[in-house]
N, C-alpha and C. Protein backbone atom coordinates (compact mmCIF):
# COMPACT_ATOMS: atom_id res chain seq x y z
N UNK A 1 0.83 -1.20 0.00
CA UNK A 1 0.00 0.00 0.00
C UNK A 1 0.87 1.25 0.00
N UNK A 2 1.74 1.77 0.76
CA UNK A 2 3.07 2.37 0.68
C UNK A 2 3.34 2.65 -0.71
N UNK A 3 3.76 1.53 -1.41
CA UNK A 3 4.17 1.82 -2.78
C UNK A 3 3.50 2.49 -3.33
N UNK A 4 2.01 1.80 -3.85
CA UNK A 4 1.39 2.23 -4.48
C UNK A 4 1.07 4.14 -4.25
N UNK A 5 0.94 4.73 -2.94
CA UNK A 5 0.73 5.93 -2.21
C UNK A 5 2.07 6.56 -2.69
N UNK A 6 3.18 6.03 -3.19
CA UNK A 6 4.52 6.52 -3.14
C UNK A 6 4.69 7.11 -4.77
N UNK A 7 3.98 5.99 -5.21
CA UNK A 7 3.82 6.35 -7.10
C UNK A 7 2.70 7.32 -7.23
N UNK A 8 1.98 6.91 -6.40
CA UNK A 8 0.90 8.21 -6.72
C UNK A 8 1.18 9.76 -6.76
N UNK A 9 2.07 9.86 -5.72
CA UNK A 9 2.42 11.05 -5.11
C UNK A 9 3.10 11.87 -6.16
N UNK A 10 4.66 10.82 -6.42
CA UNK A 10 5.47 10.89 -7.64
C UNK A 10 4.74 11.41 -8.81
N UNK A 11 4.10 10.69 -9.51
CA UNK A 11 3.28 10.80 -10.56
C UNK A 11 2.67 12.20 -10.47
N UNK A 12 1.79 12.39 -9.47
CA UNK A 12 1.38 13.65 -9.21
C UNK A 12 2.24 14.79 -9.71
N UNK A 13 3.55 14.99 -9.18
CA UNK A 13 4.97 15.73 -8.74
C UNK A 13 4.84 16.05 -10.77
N UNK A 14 5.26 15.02 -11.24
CA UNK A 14 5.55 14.80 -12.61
C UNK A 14 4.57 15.20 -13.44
N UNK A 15 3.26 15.50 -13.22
CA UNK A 15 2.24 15.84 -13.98
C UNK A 15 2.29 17.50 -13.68
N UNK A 16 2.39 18.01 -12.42
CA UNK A 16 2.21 19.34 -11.98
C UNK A 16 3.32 19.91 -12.93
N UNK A 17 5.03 19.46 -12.69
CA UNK A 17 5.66 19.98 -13.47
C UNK A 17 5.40 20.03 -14.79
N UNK A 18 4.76 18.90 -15.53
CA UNK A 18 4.88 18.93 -16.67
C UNK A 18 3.89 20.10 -17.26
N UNK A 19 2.51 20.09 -16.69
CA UNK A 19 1.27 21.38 -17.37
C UNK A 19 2.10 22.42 -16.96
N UNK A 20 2.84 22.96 -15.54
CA UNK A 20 3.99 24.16 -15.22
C UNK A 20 4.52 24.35 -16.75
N UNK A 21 5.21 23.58 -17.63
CA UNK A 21 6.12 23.74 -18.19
C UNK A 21 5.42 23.86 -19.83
N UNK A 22 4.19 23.31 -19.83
CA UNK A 22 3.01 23.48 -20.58
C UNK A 22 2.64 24.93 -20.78
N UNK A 23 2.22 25.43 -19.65
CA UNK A 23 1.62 27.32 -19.39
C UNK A 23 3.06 27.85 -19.49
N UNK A 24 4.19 27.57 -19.46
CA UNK A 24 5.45 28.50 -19.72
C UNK A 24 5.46 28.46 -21.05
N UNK A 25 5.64 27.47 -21.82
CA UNK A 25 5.42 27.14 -23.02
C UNK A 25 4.75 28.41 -23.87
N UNK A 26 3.00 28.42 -23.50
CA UNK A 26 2.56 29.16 -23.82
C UNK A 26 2.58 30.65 -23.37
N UNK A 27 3.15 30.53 -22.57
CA UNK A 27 3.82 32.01 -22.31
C UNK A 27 4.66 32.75 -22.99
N UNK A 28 5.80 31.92 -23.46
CA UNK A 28 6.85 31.92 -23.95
C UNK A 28 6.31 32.22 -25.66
N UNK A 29 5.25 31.54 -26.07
CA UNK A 29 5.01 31.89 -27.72
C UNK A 29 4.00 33.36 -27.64
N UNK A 30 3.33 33.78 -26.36
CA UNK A 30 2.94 34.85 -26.77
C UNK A 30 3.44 35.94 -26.17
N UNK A 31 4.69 36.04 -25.55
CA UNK A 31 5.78 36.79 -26.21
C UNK A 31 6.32 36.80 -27.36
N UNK A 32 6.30 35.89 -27.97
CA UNK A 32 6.44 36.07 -29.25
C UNK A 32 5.84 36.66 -30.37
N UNK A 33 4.73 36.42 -30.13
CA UNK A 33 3.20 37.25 -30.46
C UNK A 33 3.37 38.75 -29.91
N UNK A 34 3.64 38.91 -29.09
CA UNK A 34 3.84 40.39 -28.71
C UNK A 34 5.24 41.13 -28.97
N UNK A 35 5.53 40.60 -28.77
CA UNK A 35 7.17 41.44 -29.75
C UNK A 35 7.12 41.69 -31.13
N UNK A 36 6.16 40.75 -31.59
CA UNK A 36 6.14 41.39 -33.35
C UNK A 36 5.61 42.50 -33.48
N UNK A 37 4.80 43.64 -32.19
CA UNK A 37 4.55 44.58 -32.34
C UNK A 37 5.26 45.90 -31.90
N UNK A 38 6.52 45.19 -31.19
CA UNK A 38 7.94 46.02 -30.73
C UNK A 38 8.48 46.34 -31.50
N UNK A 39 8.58 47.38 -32.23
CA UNK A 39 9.68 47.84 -33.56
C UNK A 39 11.15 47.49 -33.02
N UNK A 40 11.69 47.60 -31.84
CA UNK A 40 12.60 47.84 -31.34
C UNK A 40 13.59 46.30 -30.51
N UNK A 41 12.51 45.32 -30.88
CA UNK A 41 12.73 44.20 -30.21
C UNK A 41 14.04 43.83 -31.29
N UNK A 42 15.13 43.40 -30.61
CA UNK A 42 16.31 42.47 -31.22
C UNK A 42 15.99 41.23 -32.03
N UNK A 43 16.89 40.63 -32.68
CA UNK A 43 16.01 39.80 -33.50
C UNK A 43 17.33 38.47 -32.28
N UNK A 44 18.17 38.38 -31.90
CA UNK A 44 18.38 37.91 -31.05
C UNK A 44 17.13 37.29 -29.73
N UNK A 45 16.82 38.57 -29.14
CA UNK A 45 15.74 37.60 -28.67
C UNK A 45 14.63 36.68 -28.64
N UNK A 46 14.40 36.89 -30.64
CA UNK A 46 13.28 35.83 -30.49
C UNK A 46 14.26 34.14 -30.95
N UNK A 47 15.29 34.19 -31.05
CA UNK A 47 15.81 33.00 -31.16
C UNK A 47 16.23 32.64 -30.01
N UNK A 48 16.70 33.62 -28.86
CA UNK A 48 16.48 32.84 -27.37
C UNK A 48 15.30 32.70 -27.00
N UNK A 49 14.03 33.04 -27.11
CA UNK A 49 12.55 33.16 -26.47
C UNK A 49 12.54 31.50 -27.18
N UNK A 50 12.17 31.23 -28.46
CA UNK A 50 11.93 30.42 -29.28
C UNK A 50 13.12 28.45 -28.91
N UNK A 51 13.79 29.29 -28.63
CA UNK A 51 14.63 28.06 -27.99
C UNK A 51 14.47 27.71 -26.50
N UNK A 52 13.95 28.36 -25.58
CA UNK A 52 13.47 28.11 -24.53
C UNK A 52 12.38 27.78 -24.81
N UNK A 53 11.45 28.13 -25.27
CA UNK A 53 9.63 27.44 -25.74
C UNK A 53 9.63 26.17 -25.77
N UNK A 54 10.81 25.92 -27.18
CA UNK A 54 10.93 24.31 -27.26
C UNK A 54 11.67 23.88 -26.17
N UNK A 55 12.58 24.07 -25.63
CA UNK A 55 12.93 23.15 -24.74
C UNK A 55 11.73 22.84 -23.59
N UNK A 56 10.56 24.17 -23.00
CA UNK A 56 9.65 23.83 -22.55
C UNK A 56 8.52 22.48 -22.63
N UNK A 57 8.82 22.94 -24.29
CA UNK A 57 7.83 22.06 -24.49
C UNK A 57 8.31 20.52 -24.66
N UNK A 58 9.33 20.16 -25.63
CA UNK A 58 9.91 19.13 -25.06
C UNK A 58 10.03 18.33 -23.99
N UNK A 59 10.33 18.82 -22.84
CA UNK A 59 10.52 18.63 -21.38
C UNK A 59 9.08 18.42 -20.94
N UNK A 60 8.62 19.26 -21.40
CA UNK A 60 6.96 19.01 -21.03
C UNK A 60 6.11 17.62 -21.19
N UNK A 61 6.60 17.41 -22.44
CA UNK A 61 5.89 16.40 -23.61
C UNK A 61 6.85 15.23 -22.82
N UNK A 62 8.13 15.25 -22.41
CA UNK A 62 9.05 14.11 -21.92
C UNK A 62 8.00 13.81 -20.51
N UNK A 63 7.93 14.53 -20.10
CA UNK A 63 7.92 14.51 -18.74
C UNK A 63 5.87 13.68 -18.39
N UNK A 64 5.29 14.38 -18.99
CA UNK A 64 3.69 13.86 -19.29
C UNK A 64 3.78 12.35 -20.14
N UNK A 65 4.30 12.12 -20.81
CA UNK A 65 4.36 10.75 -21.40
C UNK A 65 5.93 9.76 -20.63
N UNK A 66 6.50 10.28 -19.32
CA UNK A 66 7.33 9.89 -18.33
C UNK A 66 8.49 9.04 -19.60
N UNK A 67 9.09 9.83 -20.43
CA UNK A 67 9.62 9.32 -21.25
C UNK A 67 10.94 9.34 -20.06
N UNK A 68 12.40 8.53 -20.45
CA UNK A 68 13.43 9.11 -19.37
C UNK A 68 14.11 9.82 -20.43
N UNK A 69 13.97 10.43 -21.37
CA UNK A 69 14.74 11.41 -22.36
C UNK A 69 14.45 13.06 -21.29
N UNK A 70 12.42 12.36 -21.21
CA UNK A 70 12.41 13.78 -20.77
C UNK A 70 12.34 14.53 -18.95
N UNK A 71 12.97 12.92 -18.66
CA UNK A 71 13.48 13.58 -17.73
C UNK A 71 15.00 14.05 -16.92
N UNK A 72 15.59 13.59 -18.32
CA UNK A 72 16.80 14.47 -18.25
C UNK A 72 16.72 15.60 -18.50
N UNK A 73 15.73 16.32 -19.50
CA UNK A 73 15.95 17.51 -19.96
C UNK A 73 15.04 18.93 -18.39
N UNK A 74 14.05 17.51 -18.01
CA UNK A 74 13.49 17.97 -16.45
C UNK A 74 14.84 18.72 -15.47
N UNK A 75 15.63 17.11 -15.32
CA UNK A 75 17.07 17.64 -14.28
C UNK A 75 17.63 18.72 -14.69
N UNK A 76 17.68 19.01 -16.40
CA UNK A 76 18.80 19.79 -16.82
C UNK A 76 17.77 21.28 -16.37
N UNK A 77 16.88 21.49 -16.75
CA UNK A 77 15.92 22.38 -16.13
C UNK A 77 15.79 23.08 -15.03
N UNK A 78 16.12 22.41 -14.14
CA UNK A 78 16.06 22.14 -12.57
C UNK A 78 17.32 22.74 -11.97
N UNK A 79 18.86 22.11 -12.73
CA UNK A 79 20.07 22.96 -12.55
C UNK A 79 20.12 24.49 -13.23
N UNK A 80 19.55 24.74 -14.34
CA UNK A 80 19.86 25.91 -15.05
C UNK A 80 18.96 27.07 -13.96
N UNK A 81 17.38 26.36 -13.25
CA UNK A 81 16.50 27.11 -12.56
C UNK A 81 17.18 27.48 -10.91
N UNK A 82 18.43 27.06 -10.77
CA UNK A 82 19.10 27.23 -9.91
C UNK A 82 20.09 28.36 -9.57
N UNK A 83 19.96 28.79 -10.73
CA UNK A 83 20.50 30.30 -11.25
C UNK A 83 19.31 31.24 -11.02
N UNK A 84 18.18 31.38 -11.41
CA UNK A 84 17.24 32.16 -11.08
C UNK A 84 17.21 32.54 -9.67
N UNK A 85 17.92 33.20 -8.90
CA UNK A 85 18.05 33.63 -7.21
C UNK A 85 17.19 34.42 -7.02
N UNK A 86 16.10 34.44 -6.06
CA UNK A 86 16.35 33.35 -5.04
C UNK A 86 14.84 31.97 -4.85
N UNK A 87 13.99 32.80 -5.90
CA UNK A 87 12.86 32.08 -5.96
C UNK A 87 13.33 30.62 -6.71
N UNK A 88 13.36 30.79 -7.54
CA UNK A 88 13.92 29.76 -8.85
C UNK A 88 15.21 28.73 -8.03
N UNK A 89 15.49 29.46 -6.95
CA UNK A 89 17.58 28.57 -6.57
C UNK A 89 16.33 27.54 -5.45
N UNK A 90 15.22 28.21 -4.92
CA UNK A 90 14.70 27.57 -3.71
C UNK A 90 13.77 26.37 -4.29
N UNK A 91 12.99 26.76 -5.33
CA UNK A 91 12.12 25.85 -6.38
C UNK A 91 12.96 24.96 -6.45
N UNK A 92 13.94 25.26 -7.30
CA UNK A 92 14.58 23.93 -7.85
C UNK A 92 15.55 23.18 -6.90
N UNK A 93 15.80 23.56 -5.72
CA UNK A 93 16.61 22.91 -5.09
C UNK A 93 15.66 21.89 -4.12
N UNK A 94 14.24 22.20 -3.74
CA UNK A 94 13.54 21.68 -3.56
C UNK A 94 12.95 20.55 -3.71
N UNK A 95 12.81 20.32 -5.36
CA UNK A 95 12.42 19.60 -6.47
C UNK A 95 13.59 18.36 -6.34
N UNK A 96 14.67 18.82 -6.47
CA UNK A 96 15.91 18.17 -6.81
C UNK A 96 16.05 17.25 -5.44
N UNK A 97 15.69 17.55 -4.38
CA UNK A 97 16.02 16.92 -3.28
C UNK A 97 14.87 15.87 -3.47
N UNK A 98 13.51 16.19 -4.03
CA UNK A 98 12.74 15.41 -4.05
C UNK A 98 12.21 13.82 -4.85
N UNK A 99 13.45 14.50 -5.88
CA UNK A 99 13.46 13.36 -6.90
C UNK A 99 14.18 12.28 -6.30
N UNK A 100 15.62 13.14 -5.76
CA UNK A 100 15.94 12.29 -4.98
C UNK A 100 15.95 11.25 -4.39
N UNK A 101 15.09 11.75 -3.16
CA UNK A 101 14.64 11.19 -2.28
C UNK A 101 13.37 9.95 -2.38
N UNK A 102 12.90 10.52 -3.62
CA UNK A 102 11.92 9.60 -3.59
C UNK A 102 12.15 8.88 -5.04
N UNK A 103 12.86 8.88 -5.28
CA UNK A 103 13.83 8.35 -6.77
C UNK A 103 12.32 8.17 -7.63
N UNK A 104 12.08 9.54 -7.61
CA UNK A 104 11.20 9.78 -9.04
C UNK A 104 11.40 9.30 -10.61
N UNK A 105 13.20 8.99 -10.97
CA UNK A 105 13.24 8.32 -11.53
C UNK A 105 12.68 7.29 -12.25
N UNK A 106 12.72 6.16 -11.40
CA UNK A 106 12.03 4.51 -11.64
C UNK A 106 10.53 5.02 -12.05
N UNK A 107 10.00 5.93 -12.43
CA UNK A 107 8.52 6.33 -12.93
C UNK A 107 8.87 6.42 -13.67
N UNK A 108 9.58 6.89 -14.58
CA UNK A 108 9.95 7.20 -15.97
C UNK A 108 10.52 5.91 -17.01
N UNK A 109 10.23 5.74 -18.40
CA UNK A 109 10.11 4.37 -18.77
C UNK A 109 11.07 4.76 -20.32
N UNK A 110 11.62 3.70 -21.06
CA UNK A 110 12.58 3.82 -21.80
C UNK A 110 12.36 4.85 -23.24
């Protein structure tokens, strides 16, 4: 019974992040949508905006179908969100202890 309460939980963890990373996603394209009305916007930033989207979404799509591709790109996520000080260093250090601990891993399938 344990187990089963243990995957649930997990699973849970892995779904929240993944729609999180879903609504960034779409965050991320309508900035994009809105900068085409910035005369002044760099054209640099829509190839960083646009490369973070996908990696969102990727990670997203890994992470909802518990691929383990996408949950490397989760971890890699998780270290880069560790830079964001001090909200983002506390999130992800959080997270990271949690996978951990509860080796969120073994949910994720080949």
């Amino acid at each position: 019974m344990h187990e089963v309460g243990h995957m649930q939980k997990g699973t849970r963890f892995i779904k929240i992040y993944g729609l999180t990373l879903l609504i960034l996603f779409v965050g991320c394209i309508y900035v994009i949508y809105v900068s085409f009305y910035i005369e002044d916007f760099p054209q640099e930033h829509y190839y960083f905006v646009v490369l973070i989207s996908t990696w969102y979404l990727l990670t997203a799509i890994g992470l909802l179908t518990r691929k383990l591709w996408g949950f490397y790109l989760f971890k890699l996520f998780l270290y880069a969100l560790l830079l964001a000080f001090p909200i983002g260093t506390i999130i992800s250090y959080k997270s990271l202890v949690y996978i951990k601990k509860n080796d969120i891993k073994d949910l994720f399938f080949q």
